[in-house]
PDB file of N, CA and C in Angstrom:
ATOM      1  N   UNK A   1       3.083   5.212  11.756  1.00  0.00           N
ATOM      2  CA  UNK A   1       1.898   5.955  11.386  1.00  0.00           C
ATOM      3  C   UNK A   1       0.996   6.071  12.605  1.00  0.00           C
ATOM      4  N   UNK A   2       0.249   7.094  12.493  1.00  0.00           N
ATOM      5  CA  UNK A   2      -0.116   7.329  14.270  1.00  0.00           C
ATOM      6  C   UNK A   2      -0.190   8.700  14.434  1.00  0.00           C
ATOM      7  N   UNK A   3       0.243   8.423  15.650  1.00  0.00           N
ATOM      8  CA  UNK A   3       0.420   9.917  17.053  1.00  0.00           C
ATOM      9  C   UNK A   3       2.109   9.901  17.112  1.00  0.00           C
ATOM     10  N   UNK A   4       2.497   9.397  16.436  1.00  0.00           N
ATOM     11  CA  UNK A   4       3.704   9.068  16.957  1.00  0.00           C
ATOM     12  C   UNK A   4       4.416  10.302  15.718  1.00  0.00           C
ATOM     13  N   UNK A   5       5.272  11.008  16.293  1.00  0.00           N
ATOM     14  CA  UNK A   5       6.673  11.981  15.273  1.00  0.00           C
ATOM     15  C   UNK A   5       6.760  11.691  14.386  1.00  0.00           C
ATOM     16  N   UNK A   6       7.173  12.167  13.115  1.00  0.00           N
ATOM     17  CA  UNK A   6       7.820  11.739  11.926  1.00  0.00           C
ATOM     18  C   UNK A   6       8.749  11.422  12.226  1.00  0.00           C
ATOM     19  N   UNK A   7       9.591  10.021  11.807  1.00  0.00           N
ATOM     20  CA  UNK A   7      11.155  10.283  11.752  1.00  0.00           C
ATOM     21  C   UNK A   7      12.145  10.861  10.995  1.00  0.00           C
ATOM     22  N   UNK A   8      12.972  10.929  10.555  1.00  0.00           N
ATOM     23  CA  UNK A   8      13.878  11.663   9.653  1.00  0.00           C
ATOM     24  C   UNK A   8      13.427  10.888   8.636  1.00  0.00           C
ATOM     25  N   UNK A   9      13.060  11.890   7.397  1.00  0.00           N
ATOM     26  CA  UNK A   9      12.744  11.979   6.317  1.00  0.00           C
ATOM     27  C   UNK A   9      13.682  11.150   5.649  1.00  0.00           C
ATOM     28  N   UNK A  10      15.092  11.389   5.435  1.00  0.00           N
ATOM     29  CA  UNK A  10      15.960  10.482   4.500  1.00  0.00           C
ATOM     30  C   UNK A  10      16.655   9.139   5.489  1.00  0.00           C
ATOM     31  N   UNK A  11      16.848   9.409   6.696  1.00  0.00           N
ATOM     32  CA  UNK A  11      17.264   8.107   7.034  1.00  0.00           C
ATOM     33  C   UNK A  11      16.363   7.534   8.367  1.00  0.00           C
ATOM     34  N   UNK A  12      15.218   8.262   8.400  1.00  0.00           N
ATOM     35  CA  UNK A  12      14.071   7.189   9.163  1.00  0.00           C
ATOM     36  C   UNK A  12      13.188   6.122   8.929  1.00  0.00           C
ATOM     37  N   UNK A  13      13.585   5.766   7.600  1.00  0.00           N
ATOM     38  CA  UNK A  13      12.245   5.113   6.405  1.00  0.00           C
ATOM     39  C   UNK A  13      13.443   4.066   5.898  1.00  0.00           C
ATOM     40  N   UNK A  14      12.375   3.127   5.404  1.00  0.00           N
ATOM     41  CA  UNK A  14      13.358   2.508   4.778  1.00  0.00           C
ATOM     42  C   UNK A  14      12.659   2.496   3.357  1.00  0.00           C
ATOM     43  N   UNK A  15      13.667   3.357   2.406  1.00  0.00           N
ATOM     44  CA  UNK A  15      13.008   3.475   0.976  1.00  0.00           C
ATOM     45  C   UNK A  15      13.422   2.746   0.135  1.00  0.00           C
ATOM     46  N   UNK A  16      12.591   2.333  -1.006  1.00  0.00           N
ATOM     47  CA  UNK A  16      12.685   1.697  -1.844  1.00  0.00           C
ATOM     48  C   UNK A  16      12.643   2.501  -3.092  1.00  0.00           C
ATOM     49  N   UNK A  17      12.664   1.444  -4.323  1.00  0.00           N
ATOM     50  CA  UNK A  17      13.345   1.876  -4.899  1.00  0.00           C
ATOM     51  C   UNK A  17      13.259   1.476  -6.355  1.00  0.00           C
ATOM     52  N   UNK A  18      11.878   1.583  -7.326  1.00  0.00           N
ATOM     53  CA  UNK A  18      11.885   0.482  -8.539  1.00  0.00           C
ATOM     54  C   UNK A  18      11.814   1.075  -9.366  1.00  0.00           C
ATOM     55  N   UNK A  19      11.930   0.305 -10.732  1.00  0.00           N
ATOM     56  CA  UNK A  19      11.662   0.823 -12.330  1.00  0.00           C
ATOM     57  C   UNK A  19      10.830   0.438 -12.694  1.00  0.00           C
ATOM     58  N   UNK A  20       9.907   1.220 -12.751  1.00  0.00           N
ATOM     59  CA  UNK A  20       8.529   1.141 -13.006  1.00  0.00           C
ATOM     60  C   UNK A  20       7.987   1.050 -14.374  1.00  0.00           C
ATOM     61  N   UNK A  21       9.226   1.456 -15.056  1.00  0.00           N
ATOM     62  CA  UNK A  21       8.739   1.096 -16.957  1.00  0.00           C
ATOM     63  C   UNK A  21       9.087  -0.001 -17.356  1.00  0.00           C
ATOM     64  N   UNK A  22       9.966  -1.050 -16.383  1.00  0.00           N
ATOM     65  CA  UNK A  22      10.517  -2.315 -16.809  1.00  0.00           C
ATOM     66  C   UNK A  22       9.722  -3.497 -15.437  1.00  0.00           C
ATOM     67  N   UNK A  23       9.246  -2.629 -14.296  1.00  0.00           N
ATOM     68  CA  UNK A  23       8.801  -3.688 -13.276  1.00  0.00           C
ATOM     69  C   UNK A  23       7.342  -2.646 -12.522  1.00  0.00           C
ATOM     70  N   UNK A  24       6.488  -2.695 -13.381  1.00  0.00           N
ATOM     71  CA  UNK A  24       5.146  -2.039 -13.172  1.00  0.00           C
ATOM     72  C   UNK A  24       5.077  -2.761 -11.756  1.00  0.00           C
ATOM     73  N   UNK A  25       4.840  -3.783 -11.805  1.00  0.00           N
ATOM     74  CA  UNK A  25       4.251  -4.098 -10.205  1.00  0.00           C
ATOM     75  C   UNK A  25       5.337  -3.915  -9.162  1.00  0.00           C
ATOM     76  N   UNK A  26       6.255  -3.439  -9.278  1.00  0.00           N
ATOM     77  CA  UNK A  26       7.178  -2.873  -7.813  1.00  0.00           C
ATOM     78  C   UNK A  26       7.426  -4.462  -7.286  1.00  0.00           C
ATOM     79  N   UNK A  27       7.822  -5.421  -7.958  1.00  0.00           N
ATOM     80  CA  UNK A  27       8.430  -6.492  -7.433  1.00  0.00           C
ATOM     81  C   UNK A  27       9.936  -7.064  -6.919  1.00  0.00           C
ATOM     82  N   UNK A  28      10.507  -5.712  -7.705  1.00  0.00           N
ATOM     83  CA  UNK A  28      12.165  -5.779  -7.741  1.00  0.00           C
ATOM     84  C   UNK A  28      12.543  -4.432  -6.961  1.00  0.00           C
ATOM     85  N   UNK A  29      12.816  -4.389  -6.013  1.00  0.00           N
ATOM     86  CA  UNK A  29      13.176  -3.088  -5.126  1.00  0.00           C
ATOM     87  C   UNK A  29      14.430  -3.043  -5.164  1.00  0.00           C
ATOM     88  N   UNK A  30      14.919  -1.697  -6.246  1.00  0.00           N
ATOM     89  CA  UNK A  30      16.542  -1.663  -6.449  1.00  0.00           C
ATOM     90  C   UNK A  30      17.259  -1.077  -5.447  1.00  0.00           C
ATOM     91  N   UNK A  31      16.658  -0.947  -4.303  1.00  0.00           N
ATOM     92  CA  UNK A  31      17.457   0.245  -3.815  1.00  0.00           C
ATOM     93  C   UNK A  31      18.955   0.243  -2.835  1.00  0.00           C
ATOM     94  N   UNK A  32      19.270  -1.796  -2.638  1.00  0.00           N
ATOM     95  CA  UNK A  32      20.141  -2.049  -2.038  1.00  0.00           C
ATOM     96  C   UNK A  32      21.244  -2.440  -3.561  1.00  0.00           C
ATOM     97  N   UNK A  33      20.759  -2.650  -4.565  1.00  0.00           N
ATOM     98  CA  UNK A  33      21.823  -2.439  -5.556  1.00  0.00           C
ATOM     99  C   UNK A  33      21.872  -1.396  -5.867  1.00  0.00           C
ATOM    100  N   UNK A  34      21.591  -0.429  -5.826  1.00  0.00           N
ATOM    101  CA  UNK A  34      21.836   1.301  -6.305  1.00  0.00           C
ATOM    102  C   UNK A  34      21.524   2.322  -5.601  1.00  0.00           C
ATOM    103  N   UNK A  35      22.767   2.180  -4.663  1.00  0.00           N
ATOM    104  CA  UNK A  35      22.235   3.332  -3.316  1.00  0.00           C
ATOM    105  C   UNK A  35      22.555   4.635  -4.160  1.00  0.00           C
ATOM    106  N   UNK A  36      23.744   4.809  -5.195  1.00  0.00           N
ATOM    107  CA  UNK A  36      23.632   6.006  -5.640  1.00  0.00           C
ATOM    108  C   UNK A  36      22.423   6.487  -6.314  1.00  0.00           C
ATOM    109  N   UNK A  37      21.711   5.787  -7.275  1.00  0.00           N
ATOM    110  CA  UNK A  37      20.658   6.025  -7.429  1.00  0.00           C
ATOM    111  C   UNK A  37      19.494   6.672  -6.491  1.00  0.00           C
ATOM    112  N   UNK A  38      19.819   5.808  -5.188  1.00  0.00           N
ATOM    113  CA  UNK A  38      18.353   5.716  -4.280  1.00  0.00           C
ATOM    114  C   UNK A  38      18.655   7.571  -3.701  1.00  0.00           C
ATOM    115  N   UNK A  39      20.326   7.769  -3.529  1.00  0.00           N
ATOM    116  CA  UNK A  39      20.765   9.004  -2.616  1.00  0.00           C
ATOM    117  C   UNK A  39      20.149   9.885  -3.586  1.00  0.00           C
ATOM    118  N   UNK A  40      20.154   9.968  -4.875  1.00  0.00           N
ATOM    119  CA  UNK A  40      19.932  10.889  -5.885  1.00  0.00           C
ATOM    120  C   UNK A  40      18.211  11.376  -5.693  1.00  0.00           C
ATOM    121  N   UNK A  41      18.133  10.254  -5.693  1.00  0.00           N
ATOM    122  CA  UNK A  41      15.797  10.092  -5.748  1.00  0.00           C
ATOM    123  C   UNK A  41      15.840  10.793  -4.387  1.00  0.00           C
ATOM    124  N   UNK A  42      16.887  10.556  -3.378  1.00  0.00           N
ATOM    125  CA  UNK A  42      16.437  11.538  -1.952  1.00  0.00           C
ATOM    126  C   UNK A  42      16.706  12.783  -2.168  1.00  0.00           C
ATOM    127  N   UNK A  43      17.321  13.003  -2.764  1.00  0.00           N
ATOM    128  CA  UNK A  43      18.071  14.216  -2.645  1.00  0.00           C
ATOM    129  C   UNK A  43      17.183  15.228  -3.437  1.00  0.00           C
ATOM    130  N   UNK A  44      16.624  14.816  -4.483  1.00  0.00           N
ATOM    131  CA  UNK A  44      15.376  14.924  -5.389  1.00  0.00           C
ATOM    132  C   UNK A  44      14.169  14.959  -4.746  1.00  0.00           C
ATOM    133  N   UNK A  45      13.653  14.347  -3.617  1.00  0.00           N
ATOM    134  CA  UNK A  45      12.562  14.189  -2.755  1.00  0.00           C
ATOM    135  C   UNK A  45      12.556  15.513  -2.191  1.00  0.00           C
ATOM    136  N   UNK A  46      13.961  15.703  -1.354  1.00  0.00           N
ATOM    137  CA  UNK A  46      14.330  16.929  -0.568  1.00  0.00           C
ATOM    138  C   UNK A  46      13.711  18.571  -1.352  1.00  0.00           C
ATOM    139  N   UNK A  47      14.351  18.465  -2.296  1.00  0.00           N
ATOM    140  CA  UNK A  47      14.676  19.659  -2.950  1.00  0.00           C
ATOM    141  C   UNK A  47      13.144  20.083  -3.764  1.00  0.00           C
ATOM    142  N   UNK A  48      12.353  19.057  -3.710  1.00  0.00           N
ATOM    143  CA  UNK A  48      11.273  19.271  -4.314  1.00  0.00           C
ATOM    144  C   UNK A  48       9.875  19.567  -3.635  1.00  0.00           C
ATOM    145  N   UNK A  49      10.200  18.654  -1.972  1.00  0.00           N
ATOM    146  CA  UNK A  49       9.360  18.789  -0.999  1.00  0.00           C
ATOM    147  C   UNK A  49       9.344  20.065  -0.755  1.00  0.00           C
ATOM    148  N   UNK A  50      10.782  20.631  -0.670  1.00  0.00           N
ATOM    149  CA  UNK A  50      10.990  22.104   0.017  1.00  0.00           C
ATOM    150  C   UNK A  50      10.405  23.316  -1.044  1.00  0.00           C
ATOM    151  N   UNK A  51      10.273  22.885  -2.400  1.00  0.00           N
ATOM    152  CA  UNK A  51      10.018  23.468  -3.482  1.00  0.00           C
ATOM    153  C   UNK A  51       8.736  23.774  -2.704  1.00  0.00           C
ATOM    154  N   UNK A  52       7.767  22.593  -2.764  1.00  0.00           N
ATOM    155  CA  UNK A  52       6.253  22.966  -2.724  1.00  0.00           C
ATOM    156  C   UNK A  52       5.779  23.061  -1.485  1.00  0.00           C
ATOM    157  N   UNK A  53       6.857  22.823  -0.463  1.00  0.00           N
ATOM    158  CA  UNK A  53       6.344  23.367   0.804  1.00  0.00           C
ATOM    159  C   UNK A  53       5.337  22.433   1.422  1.00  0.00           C
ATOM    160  N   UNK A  54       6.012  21.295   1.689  1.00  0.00           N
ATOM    161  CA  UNK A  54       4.979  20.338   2.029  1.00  0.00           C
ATOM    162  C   UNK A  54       6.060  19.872   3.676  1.00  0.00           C
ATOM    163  N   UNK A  55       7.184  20.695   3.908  1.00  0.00           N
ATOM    164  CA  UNK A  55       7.660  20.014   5.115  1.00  0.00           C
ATOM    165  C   UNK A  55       7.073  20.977   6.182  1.00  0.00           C
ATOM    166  N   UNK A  56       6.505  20.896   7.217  1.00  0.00           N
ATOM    167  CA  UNK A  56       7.106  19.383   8.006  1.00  0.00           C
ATOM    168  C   UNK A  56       5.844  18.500   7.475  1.00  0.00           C
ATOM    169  N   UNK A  57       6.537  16.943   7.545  1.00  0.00           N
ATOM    170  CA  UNK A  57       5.644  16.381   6.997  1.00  0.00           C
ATOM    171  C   UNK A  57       4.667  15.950   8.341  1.00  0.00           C
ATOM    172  N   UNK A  58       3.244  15.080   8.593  1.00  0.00           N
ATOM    173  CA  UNK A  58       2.646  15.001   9.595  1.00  0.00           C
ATOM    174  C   UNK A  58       2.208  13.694   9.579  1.00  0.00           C
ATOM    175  N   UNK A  59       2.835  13.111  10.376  1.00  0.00           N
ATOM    176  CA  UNK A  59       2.286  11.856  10.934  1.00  0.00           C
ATOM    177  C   UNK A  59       0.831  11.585  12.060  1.00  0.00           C
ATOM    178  N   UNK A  60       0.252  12.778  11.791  1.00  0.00           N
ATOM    179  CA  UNK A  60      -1.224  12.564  12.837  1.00  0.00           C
ATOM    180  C   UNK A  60      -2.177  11.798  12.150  1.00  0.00           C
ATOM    181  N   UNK A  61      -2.142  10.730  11.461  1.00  0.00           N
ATOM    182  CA  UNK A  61      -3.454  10.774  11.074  1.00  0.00           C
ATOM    183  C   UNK A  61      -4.336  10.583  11.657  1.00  0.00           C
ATOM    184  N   UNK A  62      -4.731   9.951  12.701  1.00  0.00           N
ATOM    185  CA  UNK A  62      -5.889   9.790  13.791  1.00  0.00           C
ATOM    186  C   UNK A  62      -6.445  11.142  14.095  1.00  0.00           C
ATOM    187  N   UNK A  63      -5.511  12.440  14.553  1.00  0.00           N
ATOM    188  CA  UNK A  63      -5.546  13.447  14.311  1.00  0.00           C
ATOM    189  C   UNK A  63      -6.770  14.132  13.378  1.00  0.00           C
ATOM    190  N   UNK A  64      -5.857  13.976  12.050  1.00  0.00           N
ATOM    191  CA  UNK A  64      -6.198  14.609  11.017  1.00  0.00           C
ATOM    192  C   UNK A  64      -7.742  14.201  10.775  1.00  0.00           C
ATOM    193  N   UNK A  65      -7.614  12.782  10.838  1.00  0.00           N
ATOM    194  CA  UNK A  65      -9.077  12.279  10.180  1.00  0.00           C
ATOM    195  C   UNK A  65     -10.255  12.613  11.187  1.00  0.00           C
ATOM    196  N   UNK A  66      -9.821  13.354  12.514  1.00  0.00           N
ATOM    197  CA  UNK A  66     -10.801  13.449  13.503  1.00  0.00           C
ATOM    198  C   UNK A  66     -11.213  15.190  13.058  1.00  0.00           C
ATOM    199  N   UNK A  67     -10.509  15.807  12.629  1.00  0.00           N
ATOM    200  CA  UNK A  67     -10.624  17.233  11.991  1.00  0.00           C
ATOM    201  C   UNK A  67     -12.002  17.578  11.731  1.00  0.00           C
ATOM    202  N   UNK A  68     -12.669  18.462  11.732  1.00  0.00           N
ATOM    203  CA  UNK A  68     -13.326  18.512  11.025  1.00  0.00           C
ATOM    204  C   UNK A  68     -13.142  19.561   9.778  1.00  0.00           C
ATOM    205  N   UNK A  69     -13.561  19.322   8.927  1.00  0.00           N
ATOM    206  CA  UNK A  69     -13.297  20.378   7.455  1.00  0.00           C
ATOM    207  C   UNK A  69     -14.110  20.910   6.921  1.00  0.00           C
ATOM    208  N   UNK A  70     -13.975  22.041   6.278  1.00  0.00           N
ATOM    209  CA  UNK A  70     -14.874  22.946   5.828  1.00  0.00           C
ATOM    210  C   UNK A  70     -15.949  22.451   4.983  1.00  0.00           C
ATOM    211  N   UNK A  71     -17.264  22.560   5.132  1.00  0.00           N
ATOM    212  CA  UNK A  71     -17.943  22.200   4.017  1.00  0.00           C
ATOM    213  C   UNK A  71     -18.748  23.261   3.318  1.00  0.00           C
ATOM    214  N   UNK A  72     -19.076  22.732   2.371  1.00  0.00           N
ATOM    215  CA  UNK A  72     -19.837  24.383   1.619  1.00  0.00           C
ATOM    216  C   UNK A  72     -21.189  24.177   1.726  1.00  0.00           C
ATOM    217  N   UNK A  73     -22.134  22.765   2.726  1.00  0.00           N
ATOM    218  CA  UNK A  73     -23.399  22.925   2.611  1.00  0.00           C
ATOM    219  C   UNK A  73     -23.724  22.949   4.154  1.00  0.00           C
ATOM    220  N   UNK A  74     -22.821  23.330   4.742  1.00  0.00           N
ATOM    221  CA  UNK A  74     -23.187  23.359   6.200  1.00  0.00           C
ATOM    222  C   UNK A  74     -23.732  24.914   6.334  1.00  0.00           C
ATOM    223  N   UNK A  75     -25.004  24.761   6.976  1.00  0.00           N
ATOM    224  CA  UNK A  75     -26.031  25.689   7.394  1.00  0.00           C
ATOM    225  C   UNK A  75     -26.669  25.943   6.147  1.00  0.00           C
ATOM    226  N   UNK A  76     -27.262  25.289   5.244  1.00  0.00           N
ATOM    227  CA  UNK A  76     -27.916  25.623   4.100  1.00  0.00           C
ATOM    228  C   UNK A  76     -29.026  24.645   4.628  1.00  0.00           C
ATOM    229  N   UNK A  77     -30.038  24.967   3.608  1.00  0.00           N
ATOM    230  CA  UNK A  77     -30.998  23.961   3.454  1.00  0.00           C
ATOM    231  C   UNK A  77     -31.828  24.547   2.273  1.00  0.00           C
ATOM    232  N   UNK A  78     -31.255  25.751   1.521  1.00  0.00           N
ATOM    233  CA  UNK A  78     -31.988  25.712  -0.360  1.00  0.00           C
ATOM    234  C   UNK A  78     -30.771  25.707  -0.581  1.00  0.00           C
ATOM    235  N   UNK A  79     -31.377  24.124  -1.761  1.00  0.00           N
ATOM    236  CA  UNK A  79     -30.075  24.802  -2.698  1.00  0.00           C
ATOM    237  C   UNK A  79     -31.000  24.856  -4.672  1.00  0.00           C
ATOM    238  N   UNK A  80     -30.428  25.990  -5.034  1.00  0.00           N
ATOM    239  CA  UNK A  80     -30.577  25.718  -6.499  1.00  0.00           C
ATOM    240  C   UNK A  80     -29.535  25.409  -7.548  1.00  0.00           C
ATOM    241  N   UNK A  81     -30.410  24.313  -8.461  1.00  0.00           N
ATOM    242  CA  UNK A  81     -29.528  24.032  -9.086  1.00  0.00           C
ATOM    243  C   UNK A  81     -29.938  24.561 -10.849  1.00  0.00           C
ATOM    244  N   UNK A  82     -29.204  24.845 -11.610  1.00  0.00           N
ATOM    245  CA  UNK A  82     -29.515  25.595 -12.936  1.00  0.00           C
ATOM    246  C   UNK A  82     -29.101  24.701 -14.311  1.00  0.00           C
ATOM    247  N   UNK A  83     -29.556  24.533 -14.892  1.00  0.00           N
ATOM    248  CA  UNK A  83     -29.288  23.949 -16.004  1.00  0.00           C
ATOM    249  C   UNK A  83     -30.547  22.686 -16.537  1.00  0.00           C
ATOM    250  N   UNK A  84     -29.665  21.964 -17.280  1.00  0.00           N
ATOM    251  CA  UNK A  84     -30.689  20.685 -17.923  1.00  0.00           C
ATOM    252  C   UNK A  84     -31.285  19.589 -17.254  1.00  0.00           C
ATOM    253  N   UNK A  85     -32.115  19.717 -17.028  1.00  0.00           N
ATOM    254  CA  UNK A  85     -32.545  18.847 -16.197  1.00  0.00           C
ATOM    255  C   UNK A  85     -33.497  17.888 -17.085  1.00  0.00           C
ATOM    256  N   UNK A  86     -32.452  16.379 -16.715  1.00  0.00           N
ATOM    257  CA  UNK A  86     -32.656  14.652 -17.735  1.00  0.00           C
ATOM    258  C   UNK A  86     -33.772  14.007 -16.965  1.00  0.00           C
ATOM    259  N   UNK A  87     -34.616  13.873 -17.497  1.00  0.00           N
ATOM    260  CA  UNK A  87     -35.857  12.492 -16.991  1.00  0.00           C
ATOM    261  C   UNK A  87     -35.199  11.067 -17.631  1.00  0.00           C
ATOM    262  N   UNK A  88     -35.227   9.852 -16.823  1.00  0.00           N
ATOM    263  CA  UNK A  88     -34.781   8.726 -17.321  1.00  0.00           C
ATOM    264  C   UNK A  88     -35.661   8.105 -18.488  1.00  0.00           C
TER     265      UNK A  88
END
């Protein structure tokens, strides 16, 4: 995490792998007893990332968080507001 590249998505990571309706807290990581499983959840990752268009993925966060982003009150100074207005 960094400045540093993404690595390969399916075999740069080391993924895990739980059942979350039988092990809520992620204590049992199946993914070295059920690599077919784990290949399936990648393969599923793949096909879904590409669905919504989220590759390439970006490892900048130092980057990112230095961004600055749009805001909707920059250069204002009225603002109105309409409705009910509560006294405590």
């Amino acid at each position: 995490m960094g400045m540093s590249k993404m690595p390969n998505v399916v075999n740069g990571y080391k993924w895990e792998l739980y059942n979350v309706a039988e092990d809520y807290s992620e204590a049992n990581d199946l993914a070295a007893r059920m690599p077919d499983k784990l290949r399936e959840m990648q393969e599923l990752f793949l096909v879904e990332a590409s669905k919504y268009n989220v590759f390439p993925l970006d490892n900048t966060v130092i980057q990112r968080a230095l961004t600055p982003r749009p805001s909707a009150t920059a250069g204002r100074d009225v603002f109105t507001y309409s409705g009910v207005n509560v006294r405590p």
